[in-house]
N, C-alpha and C. Protein backbone atom coordinates (compact mmCIF):
# COMPACT_ATOMS: atom_id res chain seq x y z
N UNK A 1 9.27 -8.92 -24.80
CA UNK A 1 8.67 -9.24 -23.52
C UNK A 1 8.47 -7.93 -22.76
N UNK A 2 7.79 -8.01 -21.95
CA UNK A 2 7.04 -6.72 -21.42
C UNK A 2 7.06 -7.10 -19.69
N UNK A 3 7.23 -6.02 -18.84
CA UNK A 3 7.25 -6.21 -17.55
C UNK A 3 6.17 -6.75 -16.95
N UNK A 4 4.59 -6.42 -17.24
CA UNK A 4 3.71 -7.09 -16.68
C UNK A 4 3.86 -8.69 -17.85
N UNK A 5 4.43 -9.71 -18.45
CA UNK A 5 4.97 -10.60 -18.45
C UNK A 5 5.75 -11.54 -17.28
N UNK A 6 6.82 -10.45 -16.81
CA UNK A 6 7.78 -11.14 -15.58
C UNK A 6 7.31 -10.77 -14.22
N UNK A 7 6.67 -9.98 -14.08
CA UNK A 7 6.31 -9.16 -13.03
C UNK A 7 5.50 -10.00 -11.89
N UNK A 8 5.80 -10.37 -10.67
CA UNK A 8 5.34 -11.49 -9.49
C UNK A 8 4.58 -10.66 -8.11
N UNK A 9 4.15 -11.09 -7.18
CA UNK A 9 3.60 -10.72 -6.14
C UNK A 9 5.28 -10.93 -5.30
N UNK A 10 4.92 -9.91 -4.26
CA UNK A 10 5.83 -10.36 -3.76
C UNK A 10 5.31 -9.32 -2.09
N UNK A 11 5.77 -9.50 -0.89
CA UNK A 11 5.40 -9.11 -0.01
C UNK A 11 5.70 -7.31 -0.07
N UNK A 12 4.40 -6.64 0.38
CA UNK A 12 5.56 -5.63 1.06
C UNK A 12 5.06 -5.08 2.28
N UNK A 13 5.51 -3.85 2.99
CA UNK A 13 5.32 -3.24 4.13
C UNK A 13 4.69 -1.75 3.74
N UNK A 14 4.52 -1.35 5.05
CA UNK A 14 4.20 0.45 5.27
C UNK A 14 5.24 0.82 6.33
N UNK A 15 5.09 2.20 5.78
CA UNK A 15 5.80 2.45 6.86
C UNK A 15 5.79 2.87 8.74
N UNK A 16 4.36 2.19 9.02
CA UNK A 16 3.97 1.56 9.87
C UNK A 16 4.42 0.62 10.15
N UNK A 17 4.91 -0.05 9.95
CA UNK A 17 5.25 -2.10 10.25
C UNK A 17 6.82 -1.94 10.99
N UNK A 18 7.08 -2.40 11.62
CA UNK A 18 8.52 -2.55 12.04
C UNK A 18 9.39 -3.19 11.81
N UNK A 19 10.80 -2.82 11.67
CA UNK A 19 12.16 -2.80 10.99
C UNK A 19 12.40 -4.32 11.31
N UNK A 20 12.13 -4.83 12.20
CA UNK A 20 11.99 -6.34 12.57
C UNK A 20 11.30 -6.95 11.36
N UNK A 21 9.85 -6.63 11.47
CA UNK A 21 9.06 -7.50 10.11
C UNK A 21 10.10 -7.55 9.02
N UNK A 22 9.94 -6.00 8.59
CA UNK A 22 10.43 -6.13 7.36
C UNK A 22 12.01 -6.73 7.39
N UNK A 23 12.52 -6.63 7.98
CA UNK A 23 14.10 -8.36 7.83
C UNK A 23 13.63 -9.26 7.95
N UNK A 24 12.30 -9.67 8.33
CA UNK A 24 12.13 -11.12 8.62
C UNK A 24 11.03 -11.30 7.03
N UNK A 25 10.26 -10.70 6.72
CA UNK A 25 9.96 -10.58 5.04
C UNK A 25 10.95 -10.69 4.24
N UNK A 26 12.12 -9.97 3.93
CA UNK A 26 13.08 -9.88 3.27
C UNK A 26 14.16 -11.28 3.32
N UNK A 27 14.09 -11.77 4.36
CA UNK A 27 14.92 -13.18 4.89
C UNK A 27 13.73 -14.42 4.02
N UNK A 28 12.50 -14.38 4.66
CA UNK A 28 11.78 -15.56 4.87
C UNK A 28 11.78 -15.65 2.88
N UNK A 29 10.91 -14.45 2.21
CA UNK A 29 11.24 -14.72 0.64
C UNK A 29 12.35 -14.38 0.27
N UNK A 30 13.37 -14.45 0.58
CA UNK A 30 14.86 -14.14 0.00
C UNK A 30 14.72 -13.05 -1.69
N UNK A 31 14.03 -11.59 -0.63
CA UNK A 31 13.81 -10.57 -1.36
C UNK A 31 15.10 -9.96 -1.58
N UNK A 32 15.33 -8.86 -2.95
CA UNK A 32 16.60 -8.00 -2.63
C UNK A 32 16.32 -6.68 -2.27
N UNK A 33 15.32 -6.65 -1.84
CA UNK A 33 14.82 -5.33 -1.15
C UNK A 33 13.27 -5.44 -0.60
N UNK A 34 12.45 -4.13 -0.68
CA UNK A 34 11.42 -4.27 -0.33
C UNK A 34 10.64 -2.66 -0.81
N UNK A 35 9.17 -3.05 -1.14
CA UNK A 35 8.58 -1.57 -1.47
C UNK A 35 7.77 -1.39 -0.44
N UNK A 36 7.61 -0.41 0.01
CA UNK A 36 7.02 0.50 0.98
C UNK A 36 5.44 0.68 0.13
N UNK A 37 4.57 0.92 0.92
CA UNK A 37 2.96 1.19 -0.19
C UNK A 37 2.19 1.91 0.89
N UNK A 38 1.72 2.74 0.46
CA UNK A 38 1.02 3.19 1.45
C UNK A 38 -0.56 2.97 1.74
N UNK A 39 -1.23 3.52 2.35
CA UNK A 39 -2.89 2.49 2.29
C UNK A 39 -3.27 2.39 1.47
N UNK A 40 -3.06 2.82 0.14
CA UNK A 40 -4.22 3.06 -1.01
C UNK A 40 -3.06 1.60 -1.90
N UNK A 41 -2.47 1.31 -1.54
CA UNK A 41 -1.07 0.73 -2.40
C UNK A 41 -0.64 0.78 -3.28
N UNK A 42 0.07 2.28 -3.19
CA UNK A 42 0.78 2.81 -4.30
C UNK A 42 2.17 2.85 -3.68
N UNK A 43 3.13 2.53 -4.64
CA UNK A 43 4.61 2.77 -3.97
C UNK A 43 4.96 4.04 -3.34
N UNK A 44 5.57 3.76 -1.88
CA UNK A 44 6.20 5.05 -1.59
C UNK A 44 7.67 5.39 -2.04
N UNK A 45 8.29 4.34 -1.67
CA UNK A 45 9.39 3.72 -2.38
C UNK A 45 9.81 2.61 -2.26
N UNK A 46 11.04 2.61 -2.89
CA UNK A 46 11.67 0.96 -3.01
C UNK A 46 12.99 1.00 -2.10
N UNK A 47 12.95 -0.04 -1.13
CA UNK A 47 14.20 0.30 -0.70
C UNK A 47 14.84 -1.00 -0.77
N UNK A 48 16.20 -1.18 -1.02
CA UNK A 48 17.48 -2.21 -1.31
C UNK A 48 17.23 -2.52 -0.69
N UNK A 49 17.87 -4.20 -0.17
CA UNK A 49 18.40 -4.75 1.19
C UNK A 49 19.44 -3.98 1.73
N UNK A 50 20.08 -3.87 1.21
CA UNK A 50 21.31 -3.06 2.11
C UNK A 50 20.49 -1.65 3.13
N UNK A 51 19.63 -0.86 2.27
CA UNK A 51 18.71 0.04 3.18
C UNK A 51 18.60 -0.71 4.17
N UNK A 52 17.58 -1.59 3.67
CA UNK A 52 16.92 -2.49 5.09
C UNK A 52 17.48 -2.36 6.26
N UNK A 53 18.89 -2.92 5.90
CA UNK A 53 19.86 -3.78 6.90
C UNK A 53 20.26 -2.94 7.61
N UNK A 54 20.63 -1.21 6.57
CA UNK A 54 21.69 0.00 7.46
C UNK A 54 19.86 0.48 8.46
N UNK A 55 18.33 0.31 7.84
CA UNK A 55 17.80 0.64 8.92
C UNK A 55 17.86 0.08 10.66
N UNK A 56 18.25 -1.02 10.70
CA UNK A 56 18.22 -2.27 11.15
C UNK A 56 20.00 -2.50 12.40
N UNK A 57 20.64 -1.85 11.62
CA UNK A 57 22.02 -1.10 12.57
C UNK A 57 21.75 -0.27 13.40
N UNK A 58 22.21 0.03 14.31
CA UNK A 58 22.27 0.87 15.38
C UNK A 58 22.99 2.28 14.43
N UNK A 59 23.07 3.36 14.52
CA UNK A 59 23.64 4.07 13.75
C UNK A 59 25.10 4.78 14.52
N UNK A 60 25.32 3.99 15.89
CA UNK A 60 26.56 4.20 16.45
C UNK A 60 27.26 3.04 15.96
N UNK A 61 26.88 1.82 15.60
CA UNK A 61 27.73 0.92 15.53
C UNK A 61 27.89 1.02 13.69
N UNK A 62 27.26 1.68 13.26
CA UNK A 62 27.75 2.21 11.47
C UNK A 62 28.66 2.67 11.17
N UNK A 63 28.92 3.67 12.60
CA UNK A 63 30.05 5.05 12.15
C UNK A 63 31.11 4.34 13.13
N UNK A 64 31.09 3.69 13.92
CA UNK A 64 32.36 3.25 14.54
C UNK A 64 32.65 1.77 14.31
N UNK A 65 33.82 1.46 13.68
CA UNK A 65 34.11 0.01 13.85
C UNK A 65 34.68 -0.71 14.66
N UNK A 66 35.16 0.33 15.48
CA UNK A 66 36.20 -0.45 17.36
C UNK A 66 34.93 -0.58 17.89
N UNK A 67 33.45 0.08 18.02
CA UNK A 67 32.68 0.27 18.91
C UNK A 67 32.12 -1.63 18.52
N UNK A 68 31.91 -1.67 17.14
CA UNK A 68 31.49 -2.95 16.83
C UNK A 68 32.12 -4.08 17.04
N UNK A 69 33.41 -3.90 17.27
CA UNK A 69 34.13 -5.19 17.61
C UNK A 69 34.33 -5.23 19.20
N UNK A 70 33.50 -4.65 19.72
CA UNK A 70 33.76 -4.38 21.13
C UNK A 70 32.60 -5.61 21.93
N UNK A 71 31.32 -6.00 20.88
CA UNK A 71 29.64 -6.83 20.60
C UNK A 71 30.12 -8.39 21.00
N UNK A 72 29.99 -8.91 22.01
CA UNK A 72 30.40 -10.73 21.40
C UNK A 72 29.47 -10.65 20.50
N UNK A 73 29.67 -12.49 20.11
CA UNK A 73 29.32 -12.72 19.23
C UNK A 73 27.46 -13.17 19.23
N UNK A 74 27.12 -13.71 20.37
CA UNK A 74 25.77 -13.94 20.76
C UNK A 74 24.97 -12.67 20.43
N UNK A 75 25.72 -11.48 20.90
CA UNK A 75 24.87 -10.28 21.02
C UNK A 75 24.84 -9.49 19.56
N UNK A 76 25.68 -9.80 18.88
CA UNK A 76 26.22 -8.94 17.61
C UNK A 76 25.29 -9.91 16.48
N UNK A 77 25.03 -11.08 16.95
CA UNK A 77 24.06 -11.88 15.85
C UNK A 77 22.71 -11.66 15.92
N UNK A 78 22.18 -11.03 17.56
CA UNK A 78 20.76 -11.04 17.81
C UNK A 78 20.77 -9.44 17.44
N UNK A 79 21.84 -8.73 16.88
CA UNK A 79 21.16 -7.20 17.45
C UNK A 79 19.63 -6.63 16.27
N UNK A 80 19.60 -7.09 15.69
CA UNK A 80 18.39 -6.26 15.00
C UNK A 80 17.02 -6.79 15.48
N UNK A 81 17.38 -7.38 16.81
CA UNK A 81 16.07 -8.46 17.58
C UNK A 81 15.71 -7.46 18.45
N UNK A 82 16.93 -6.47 18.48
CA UNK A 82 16.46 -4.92 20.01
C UNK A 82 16.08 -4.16 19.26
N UNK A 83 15.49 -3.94 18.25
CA UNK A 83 14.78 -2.37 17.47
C UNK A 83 13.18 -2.32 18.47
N UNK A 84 12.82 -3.08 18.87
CA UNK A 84 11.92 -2.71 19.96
C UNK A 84 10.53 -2.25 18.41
N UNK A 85 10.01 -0.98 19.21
CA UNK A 85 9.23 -0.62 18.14
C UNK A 85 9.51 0.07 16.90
N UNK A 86 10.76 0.18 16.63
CA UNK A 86 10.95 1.23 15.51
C UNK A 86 10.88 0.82 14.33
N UNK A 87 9.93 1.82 13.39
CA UNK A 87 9.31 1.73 12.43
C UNK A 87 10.03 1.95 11.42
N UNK A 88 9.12 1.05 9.58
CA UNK A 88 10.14 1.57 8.78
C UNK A 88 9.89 2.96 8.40
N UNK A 89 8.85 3.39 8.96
CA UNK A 89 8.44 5.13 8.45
C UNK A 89 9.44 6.17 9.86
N UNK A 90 10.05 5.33 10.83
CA UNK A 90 10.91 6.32 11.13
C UNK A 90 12.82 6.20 11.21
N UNK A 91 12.59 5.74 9.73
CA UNK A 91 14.05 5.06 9.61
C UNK A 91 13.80 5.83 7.97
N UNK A 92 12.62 5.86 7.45
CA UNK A 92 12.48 6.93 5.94
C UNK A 92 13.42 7.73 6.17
N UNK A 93 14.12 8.46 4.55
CA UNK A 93 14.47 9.36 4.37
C UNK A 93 13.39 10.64 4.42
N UNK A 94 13.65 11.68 4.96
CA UNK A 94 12.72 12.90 4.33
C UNK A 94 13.18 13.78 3.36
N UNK A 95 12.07 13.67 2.58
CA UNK A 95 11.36 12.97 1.41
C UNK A 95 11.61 11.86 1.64
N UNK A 96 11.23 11.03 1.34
CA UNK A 96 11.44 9.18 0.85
C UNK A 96 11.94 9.55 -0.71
N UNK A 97 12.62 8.74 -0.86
CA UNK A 97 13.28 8.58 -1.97
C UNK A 97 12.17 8.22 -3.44
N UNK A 98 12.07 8.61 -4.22
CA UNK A 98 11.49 8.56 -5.38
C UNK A 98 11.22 6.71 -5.89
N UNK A 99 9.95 6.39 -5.82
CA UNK A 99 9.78 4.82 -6.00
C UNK A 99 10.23 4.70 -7.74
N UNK A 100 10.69 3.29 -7.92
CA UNK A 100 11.38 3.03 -8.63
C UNK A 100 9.95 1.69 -9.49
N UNK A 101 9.32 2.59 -10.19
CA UNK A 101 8.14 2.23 -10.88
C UNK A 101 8.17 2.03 -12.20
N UNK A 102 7.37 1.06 -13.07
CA UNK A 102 7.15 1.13 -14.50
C UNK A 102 5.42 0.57 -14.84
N UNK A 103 5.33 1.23 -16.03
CA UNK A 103 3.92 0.12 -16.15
C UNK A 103 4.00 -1.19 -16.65
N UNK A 104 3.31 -1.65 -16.76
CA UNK A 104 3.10 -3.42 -16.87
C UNK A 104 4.02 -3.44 -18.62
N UNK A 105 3.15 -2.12 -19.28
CA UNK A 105 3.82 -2.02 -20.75
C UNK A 105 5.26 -1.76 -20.65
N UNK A 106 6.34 -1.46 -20.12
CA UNK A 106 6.94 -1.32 -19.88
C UNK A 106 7.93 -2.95 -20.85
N UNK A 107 9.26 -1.95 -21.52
CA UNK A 107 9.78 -3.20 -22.17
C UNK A 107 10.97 -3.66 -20.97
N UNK A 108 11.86 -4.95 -21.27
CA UNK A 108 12.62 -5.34 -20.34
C UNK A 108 14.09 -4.43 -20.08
N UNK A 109 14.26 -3.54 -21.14
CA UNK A 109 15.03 -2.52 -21.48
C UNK A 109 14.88 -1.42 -20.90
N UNK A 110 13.59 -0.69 -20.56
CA UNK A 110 13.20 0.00 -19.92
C UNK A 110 13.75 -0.23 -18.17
N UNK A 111 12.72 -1.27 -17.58
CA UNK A 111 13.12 -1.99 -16.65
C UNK A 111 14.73 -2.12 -16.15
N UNK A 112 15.50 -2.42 -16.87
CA UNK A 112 16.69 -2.37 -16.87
C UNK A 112 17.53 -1.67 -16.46
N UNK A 113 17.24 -0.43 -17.32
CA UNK A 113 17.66 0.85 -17.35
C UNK A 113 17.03 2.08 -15.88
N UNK A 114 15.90 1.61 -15.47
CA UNK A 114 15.61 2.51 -14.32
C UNK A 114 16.71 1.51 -13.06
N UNK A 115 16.58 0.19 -13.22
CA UNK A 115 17.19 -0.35 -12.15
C UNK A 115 18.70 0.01 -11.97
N UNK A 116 19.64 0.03 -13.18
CA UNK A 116 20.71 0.61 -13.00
C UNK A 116 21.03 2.07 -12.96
N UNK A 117 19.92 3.16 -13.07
CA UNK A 117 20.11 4.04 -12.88
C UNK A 117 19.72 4.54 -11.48
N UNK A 118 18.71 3.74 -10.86
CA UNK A 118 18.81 3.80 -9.55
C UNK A 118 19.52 3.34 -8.56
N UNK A 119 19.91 1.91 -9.00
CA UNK A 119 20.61 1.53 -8.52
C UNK A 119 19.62 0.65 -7.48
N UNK A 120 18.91 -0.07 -7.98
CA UNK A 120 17.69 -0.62 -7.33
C UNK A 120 17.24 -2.40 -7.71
N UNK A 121 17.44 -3.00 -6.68
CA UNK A 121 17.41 -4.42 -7.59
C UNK A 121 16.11 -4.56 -7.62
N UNK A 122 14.80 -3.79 -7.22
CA UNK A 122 13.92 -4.30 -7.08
C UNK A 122 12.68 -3.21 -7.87
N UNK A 123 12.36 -3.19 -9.00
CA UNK A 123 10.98 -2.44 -9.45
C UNK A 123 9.41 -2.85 -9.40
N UNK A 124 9.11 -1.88 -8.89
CA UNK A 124 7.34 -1.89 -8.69
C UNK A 124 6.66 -1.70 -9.94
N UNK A 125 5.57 -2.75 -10.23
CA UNK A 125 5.37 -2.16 -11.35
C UNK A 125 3.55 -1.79 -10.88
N UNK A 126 2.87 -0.47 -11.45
CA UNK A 126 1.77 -0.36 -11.33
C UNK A 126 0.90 0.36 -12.60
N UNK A 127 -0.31 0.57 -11.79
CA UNK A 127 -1.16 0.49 -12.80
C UNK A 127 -1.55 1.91 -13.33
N UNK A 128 -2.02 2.47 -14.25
CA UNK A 128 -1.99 3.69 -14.09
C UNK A 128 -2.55 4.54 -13.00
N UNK A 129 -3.63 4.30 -12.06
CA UNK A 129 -3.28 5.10 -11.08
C UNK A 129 -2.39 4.66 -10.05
N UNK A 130 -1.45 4.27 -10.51
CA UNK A 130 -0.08 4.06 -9.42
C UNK A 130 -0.67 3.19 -8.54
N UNK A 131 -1.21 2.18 -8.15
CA UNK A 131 -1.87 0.78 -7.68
C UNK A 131 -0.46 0.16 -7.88
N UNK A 132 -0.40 -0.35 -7.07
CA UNK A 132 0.71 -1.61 -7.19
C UNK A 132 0.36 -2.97 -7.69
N UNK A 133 0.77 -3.59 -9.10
CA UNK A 133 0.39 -4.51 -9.42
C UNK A 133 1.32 -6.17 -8.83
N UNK A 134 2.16 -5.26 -8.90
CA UNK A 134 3.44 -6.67 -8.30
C UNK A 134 4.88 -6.34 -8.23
N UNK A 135 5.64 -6.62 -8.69
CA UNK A 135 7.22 -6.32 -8.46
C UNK A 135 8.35 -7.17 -9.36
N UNK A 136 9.35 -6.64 -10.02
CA UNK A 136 10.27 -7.75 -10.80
C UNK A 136 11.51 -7.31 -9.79
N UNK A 137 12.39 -8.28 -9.83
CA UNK A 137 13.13 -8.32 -8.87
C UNK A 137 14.59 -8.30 -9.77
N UNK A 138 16.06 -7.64 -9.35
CA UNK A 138 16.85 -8.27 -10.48
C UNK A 138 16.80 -9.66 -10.66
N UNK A 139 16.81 -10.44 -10.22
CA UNK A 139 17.18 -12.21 -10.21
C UNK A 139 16.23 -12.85 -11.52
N UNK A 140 14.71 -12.00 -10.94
CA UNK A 140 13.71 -12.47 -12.10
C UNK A 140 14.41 -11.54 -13.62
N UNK A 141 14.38 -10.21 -13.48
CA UNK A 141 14.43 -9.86 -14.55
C UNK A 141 15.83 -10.75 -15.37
N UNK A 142 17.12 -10.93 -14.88
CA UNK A 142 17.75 -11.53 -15.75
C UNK A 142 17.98 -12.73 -16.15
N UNK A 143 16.85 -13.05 -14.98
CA UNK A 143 16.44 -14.52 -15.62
C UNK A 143 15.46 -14.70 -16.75
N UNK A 144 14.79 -13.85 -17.12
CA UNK A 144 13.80 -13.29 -18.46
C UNK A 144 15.20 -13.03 -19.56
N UNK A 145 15.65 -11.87 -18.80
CA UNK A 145 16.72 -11.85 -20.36
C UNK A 145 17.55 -12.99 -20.83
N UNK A 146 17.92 -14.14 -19.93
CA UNK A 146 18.53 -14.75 -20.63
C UNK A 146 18.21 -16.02 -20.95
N UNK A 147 16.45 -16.00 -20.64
CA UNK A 147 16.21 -16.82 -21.74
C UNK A 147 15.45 -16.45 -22.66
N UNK A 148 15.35 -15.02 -22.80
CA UNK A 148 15.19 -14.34 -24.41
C UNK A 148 16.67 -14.42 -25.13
N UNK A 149 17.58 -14.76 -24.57
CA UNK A 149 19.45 -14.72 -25.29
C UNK A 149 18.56 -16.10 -26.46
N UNK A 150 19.10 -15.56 -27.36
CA UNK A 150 19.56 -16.55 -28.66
C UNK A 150 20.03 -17.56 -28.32
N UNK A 151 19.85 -19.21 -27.98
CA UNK A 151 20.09 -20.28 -28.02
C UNK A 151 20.38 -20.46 -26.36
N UNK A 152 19.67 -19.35 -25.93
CA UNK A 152 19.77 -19.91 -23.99
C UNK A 152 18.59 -20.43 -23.31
């Protein structure tokens, strides 16, 4: 089986769009991350949910944990509702982190292997000029492998 096989549409952002959207993309399709594309839609990168979420923190309430337990609870549930305008292009790393890409030919082994070496539940897969064709997600991909398993 081959990645453009498993490989789905799935939403993504720029890094234009705000840190709001993208949690409320990531919530509404119960994504495990999200790829960044830029106008031409080629990956910029891939970022985890957990990215998402640390964009999406205040970065005083990251580094302190008395400061966080200091939040009721009303306010500590709405806080990623105050990011106001901030973008996911100013929450990027500089550089952005290297997108986590394969081609469609790409085997499920391959796939595999970039995801645990990145450490990325989510791969872009595109076309040769780096076009974004769609995305495998971990959930999909090991749901492919195991029903390629012998008697699964």
């Amino acid at each position: 089986m081959k990645a453009g096989d498993i490989v789905e549409q799935l939403p993504t952002v720029t890094s234009a769009d705000l840190v709001s959207t993208a949690v409320r993309l990531m919530a509404q399709a119960h994504l495990p991350g999200l790829i960044i594309v830029d106008e031409r839609s080629r990956p910029r990168t891939v970022l985890p949910g957990t990215q998402v979420l640390r964009l999406s923190v205040p970065r005083t309430h990251q580094e302190d944990p008395a400061l966080v337990r200091t939040i009721d609870e009303p306010h500590a549930d709405a806080f990623w509702q105050e990011l106001g305008d901030l973008t996911v292009g100013d929450c990027l790393p500089r550089p952005p982190a290297r997108p986590a890409t394969v081609p469609p030919e790409a085997t499920l082994l391959e796939v595999a292997a970039l995801m645990a070496r990145l450490r990325s539940p989510l791969v872009a897969v595109v076309d040769r000029a780096g076009v974004l064709i769609g995305a495998i997600t971990l959930d999909r991909l090991l749901r492919a492998l195991a029903a390629a398993e012998p008697g699964g």
